[in-house]
C-alpha atoms as a PDB file:
ATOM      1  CA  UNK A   1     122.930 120.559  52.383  1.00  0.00           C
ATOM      2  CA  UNK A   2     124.052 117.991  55.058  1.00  0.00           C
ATOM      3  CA  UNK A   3     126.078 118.511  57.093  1.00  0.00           C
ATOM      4  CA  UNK A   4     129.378 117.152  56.093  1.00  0.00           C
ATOM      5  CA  UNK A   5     130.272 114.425  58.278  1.00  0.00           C
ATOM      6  CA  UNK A   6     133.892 112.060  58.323  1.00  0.00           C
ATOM      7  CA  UNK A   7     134.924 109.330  59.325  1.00  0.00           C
ATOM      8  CA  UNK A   8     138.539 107.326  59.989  1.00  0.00           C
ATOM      9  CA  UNK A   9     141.014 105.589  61.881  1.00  0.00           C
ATOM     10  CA  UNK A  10     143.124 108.285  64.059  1.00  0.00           C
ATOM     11  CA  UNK A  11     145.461 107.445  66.878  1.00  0.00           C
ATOM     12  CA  UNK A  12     145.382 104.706  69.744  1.00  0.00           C
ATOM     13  CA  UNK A  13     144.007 105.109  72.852  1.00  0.00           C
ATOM     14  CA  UNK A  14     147.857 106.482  74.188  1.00  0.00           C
ATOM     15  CA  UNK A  15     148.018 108.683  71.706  1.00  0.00           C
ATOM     16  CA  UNK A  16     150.258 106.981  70.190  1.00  0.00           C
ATOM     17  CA  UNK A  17     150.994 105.451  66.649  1.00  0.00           C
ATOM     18  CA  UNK A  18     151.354 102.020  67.835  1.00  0.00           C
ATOM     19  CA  UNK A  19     151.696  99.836  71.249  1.00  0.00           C
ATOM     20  CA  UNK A  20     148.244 100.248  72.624  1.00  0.00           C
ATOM     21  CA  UNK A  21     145.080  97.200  73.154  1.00  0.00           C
ATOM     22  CA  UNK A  22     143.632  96.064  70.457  1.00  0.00           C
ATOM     23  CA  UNK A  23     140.022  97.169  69.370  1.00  0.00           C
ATOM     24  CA  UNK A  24     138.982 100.449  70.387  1.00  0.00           C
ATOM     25  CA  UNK A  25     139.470 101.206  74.374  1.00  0.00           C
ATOM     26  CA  UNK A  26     138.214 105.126  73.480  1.00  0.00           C
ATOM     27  CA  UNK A  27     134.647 104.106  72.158  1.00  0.00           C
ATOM     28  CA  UNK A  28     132.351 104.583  74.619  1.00  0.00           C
ATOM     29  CA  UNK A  29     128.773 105.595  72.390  1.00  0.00           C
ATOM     30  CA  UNK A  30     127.497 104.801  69.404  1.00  0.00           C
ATOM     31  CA  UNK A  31     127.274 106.730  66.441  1.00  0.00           C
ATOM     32  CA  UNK A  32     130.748 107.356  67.985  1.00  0.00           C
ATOM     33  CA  UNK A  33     133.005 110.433  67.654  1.00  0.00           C
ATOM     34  CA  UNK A  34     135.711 109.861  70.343  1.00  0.00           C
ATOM     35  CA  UNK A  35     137.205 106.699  69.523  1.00  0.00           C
ATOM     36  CA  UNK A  36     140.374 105.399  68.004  1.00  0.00           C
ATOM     37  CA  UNK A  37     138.439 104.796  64.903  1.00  0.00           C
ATOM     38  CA  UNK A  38     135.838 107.636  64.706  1.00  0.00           C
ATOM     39  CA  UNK A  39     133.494 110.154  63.112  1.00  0.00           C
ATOM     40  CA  UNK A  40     134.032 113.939  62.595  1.00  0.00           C
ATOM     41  CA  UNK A  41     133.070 116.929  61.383  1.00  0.00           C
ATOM     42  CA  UNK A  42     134.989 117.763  58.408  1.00  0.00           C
ATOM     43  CA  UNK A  43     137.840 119.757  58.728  1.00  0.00           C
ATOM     44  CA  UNK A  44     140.517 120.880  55.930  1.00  0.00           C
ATOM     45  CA  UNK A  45     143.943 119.715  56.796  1.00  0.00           C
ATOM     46  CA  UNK A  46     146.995 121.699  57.530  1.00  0.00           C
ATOM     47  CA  UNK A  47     148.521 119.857  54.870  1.00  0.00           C
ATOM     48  CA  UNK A  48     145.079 120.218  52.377  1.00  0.00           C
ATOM     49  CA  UNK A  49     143.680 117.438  51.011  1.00  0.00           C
ATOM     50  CA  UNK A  50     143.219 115.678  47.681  1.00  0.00           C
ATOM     51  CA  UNK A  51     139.704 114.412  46.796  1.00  0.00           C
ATOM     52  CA  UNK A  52     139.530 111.065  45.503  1.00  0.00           C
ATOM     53  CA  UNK A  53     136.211 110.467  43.733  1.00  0.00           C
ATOM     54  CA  UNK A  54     134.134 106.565  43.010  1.00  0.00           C
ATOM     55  CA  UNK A  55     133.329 106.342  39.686  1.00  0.00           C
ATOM     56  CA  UNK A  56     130.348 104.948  40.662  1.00  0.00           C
ATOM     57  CA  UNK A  57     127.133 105.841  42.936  1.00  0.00           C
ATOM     58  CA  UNK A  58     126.975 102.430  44.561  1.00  0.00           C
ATOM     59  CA  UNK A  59     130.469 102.179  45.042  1.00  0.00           C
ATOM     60  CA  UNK A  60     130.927 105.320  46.748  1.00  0.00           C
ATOM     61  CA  UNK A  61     127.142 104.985  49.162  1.00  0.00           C
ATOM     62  CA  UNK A  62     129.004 101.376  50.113  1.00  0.00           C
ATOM     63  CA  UNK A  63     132.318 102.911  50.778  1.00  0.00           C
ATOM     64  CA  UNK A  64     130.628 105.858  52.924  1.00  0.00           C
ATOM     65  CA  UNK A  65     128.425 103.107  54.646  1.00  0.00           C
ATOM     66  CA  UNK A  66     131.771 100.754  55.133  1.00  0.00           C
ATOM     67  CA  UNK A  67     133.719 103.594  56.989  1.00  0.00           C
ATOM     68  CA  UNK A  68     130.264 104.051  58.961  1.00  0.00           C
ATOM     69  CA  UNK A  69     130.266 100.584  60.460  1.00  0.00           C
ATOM     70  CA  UNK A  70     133.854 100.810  60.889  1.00  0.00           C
ATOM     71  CA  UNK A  71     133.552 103.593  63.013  1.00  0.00           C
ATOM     72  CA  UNK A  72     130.854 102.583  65.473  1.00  0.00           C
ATOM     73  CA  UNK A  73     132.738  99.066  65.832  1.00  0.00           C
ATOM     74  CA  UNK A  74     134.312  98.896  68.696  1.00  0.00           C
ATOM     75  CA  UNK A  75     136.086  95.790  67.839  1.00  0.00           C
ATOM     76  CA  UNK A  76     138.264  98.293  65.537  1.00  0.00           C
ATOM     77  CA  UNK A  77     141.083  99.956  67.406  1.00  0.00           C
ATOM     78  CA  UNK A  78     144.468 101.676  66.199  1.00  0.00           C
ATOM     79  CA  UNK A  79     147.843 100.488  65.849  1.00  0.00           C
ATOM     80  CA  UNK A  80     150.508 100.859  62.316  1.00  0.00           C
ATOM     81  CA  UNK A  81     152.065  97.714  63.837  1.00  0.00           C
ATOM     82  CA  UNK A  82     149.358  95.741  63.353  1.00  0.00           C
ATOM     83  CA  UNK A  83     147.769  98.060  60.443  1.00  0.00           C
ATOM     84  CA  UNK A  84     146.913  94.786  58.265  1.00  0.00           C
ATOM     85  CA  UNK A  85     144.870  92.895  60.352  1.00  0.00           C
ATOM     86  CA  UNK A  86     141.727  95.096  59.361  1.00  0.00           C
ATOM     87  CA  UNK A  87     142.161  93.690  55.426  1.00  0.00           C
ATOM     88  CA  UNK A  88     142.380  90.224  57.147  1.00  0.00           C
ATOM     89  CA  UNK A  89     138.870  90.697  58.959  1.00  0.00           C
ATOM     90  CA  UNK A  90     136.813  93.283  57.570  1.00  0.00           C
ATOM     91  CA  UNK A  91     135.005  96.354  58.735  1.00  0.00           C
ATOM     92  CA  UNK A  92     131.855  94.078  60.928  1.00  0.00           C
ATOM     93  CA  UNK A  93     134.324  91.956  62.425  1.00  0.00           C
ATOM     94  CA  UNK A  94     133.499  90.972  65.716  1.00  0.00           C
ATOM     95  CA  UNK A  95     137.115  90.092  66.916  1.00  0.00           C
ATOM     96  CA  UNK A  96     138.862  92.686  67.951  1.00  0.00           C
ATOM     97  CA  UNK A  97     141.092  94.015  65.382  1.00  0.00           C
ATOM     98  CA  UNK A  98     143.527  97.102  64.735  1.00  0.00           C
ATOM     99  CA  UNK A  99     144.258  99.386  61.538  1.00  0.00           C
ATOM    100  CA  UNK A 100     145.342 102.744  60.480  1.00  0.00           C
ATOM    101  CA  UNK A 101     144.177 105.253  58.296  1.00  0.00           C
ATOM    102  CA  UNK A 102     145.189 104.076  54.718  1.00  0.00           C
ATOM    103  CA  UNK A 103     144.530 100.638  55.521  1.00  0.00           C
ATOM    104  CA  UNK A 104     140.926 101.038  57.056  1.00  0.00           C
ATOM    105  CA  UNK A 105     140.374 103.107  53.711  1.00  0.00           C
ATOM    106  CA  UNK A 106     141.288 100.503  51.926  1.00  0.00           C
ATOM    107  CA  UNK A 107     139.257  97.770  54.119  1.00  0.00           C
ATOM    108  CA  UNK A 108     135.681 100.076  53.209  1.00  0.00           C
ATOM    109  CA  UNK A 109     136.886  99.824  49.685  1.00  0.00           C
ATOM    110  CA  UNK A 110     136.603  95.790  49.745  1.00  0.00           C
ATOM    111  CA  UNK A 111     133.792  95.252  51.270  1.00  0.00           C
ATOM    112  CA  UNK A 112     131.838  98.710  49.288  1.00  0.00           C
ATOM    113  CA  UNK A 113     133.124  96.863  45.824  1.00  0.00           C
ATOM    114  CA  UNK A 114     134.425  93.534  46.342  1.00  0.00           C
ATOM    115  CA  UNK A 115     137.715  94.485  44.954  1.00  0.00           C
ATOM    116  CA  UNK A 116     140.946  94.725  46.847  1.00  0.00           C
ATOM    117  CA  UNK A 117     143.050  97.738  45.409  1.00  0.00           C
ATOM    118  CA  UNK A 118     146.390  96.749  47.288  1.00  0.00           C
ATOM    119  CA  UNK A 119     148.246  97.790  49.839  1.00  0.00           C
ATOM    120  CA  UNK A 120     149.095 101.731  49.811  1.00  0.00           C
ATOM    121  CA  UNK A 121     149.770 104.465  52.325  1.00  0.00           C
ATOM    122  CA  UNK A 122     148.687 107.824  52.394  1.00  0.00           C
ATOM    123  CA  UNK A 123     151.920 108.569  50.028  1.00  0.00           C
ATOM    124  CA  UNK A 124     150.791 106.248  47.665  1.00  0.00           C
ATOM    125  CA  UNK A 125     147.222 106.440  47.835  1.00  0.00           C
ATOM    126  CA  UNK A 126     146.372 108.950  44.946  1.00  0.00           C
ATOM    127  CA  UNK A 127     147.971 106.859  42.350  1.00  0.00           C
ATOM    128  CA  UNK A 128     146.893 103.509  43.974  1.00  0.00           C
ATOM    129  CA  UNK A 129     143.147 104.352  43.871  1.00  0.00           C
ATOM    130  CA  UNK A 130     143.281 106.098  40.282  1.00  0.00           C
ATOM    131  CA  UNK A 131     145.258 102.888  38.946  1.00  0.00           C
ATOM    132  CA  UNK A 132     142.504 100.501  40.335  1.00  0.00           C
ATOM    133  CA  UNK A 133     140.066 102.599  37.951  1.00  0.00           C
ATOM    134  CA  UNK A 134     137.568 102.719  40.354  1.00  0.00           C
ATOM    135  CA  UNK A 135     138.475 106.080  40.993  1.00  0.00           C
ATOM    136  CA  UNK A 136     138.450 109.338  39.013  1.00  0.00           C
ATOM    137  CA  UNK A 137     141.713 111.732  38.598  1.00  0.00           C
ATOM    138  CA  UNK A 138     142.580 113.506  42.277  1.00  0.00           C
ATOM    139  CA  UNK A 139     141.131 117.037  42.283  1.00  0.00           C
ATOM    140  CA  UNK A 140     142.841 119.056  44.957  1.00  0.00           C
ATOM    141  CA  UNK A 141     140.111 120.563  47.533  1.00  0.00           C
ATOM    142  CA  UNK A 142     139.382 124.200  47.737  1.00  0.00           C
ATOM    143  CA  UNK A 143     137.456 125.885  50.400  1.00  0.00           C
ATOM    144  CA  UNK A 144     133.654 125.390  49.515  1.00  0.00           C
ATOM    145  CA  UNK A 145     134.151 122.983  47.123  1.00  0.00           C
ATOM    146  CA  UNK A 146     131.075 119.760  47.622  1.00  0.00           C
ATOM    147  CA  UNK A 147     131.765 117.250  48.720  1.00  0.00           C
ATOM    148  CA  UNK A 148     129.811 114.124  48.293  1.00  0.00           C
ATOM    149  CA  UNK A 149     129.086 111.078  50.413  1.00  0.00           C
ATOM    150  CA  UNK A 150     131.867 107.711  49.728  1.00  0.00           C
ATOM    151  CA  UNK A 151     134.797 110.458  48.622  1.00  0.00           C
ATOM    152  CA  UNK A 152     138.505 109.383  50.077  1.00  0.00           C
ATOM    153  CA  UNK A 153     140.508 112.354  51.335  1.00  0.00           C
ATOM    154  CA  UNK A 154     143.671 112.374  51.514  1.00  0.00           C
ATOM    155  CA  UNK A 155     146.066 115.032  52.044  1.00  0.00           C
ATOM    156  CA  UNK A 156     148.444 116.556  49.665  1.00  0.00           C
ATOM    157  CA  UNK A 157     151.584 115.278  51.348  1.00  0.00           C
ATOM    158  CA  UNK A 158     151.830 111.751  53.657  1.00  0.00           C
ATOM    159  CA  UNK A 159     149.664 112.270  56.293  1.00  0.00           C
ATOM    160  CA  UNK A 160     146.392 111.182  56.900  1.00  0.00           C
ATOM    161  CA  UNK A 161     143.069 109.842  54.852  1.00  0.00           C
ATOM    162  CA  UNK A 162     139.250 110.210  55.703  1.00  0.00           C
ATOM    163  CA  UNK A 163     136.274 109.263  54.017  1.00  0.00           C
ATOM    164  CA  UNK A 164     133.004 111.102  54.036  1.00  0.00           C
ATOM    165  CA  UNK A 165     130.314 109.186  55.498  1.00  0.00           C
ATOM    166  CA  UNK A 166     127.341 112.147  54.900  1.00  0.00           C
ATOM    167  CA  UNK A 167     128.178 114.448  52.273  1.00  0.00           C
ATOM    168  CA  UNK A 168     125.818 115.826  49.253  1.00  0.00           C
ATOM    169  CA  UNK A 169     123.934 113.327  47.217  1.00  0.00           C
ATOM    170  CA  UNK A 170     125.425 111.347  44.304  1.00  0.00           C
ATOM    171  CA  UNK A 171     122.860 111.838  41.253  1.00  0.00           C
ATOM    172  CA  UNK A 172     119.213 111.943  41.561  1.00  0.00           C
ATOM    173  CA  UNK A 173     117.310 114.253  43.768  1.00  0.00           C
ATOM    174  CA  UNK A 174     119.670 116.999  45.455  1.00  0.00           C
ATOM    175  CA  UNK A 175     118.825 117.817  48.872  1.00  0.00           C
ATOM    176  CA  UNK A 176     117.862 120.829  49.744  1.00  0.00           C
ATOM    177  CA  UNK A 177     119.387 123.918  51.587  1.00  0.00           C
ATOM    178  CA  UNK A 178     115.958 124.304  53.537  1.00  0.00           C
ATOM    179  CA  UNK A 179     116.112 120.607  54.610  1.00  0.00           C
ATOM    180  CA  UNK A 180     114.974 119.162  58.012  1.00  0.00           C
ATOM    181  CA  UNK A 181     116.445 116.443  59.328  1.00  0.00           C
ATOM    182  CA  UNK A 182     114.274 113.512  60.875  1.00  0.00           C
ATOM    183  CA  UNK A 183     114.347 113.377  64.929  1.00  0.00           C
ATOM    184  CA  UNK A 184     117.348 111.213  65.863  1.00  0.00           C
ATOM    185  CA  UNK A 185     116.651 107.482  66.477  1.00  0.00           C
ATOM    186  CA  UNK A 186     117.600 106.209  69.730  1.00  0.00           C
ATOM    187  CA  UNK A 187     115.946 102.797  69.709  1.00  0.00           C
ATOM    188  CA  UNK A 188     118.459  99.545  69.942  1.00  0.00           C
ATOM    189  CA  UNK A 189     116.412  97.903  66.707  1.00  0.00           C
ATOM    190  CA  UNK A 190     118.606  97.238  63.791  1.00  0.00           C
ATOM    191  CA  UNK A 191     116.343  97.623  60.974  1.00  0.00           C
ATOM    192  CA  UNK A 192     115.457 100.765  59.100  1.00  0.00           C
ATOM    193  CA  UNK A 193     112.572 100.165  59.026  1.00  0.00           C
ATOM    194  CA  UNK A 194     111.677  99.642  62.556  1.00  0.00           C
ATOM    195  CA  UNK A 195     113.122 102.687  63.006  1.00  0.00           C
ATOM    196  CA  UNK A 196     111.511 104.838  60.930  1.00  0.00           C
ATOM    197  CA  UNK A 197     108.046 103.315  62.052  1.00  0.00           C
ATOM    198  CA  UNK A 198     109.251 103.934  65.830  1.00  0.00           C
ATOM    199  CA  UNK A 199     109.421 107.615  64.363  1.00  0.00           C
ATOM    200  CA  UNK A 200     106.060 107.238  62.645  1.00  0.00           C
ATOM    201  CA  UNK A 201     107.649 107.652  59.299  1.00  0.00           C
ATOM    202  CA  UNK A 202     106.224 105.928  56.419  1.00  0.00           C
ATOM    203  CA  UNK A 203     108.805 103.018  55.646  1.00  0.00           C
ATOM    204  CA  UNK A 204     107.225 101.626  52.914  1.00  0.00           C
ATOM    205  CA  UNK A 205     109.908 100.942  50.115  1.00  0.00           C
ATOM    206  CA  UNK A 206     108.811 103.317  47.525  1.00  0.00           C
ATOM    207  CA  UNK A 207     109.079 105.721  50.546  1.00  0.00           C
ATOM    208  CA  UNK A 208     112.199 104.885  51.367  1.00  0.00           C
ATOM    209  CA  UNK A 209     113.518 105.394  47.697  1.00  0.00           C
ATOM    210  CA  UNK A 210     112.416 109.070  47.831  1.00  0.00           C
ATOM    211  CA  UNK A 211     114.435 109.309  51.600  1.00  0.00           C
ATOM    212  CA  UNK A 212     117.195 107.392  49.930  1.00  0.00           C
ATOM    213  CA  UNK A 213     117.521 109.717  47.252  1.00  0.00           C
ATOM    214  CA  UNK A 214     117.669 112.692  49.142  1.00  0.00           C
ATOM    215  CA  UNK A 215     120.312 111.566  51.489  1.00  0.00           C
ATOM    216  CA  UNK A 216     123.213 110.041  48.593  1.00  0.00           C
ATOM    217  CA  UNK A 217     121.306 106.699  46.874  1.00  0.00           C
ATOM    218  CA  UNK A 218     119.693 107.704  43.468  1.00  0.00           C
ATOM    219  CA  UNK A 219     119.145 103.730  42.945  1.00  0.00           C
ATOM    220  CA  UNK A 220     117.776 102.723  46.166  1.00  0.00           C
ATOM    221  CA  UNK A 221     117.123  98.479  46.194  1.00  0.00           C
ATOM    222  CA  UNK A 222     116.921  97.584  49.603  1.00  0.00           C
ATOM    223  CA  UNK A 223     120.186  95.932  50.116  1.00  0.00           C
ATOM    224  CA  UNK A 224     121.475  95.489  53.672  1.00  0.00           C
ATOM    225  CA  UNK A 225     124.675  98.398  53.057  1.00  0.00           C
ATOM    226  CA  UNK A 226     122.134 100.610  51.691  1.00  0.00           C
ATOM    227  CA  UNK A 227     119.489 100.357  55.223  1.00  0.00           C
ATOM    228  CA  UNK A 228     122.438 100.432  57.182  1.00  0.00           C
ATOM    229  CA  UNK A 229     124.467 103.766  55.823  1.00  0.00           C
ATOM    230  CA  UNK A 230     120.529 105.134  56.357  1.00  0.00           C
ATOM    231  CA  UNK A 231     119.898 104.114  59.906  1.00  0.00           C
ATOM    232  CA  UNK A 232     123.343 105.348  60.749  1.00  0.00           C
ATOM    233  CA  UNK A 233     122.371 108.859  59.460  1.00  0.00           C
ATOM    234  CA  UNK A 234     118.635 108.366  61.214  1.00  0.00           C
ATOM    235  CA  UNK A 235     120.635 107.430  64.128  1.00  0.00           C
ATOM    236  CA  UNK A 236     123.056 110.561  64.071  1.00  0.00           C
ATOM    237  CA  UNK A 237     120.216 112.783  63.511  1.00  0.00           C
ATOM    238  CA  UNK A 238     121.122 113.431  59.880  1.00  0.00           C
ATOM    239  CA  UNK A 239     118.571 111.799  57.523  1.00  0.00           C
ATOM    240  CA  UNK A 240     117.275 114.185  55.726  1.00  0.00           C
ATOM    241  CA  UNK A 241     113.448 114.839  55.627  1.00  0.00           C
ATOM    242  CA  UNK A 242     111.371 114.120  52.306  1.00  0.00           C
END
């Protein structure tokens, strides 16, 4: 399986809740996993977490893709003052911008489905994603349990909220434990498919259905969320090999 791979809005560039410049003074590379808004490996919270599923496949590849572009834009910075301001831009803005946690969460869920869910906070946020009924019931995480690309996180008490950007694949073809990984793309191109041919991949689309399928998107199309969320994980080194 991939390796499991989160992303979310974390603290400013102080350290601090609140106070610092807006957009992201910490990002310095890109995928990026320093930042104020970053990826991580997954981790299970001192306070546990509750899982927070999408109903639906392309729902939860957009929402995993969402909190990808969020976290390499370094126009997105930190700051519960100004928390908002995200929901008033959106997750490609290119003005700089600030968020937290729940509302960046909340941000990938707008522009994954088109549907704004409302304002919550991390103490809210179970019964604020289940009531939009784009979400299933929580299900409280246990060590080992899968975890699949687009799930929310949030732990069991106010806290924090993540979002996995590379988890197990949502229907379709499962990928495998024996799985290689493509070589990491490096190149500055923004198309998948200029990537993969830099990597002398075969990027024809019924090729890039079977590496879609593998790495989260049973119903591959094309669109421009799906070719991103896949040259992210080309780009990270974690596309998985078909």
């Amino acid at each position: 399986m991939s390796k499991i791979i989160i992303g979310s809005a974390r603290i400013d560039e102080r350290g601090k809740l609140s106070g610092g410049s807006t957009g992201d003074q910490k990002q310095k590379t890109s995928p990026d996993y320093a930042g104020e808004v970053s990826l991580q490996n997954f981790y299970i919270h001192k306070k546990g977490w509750y899982i927070l599923r999408p109903k639906r496949d392309d729902h939860a590849t957009g929402i995993g893709a969402a909190m990808m572009t969020a976290c390499n834009n370094k126009n997105i910075g930190y700051d519960q003052n100004n928390r908002l301001d995200i929901i008033r831009k959106n997750v490609r803005t290119t003005i700089k911008t600030e968020c937290d946690c729940s509302s960046l969460v909340r941000a990938c869920i707008i522009d994954a489905t088109g549907k704004d869910v409302g304002n919550f906070t991390t103490a809210t946020e179970c019964a604020v994603l289940v009531g939009s009924g784009l979400f299933e019931p929580k299900i409280a995480y246990k060590n080992g349990m899968e975890l699949f690309t687009g799930d929310v996180l949030v732990t069991k008490t106010r806290g924090h909220t993540v979002v996995v950007v590379t988890g197990k694949a949502r229907g379709g073809e499962k990928p495998k434990t024996d799985s290689k990984y493509y070589p990491k793309y490096t190149g500055k191109s923004d198309s998948i498919i200029d990537a993969l041919v830099s990597l002398k991949v075969n990027a024809s689309k019924e090729n890039r259905k079977k590496i879609a399928a593998a790495n989260g998107i049973p119903d591959y199309t094309g669109t421009a969320k799906e070719n991103l969320f896949l040259l992210a994980l080309l780009r990270e080194g974690y596309l998985i090999r078909v």
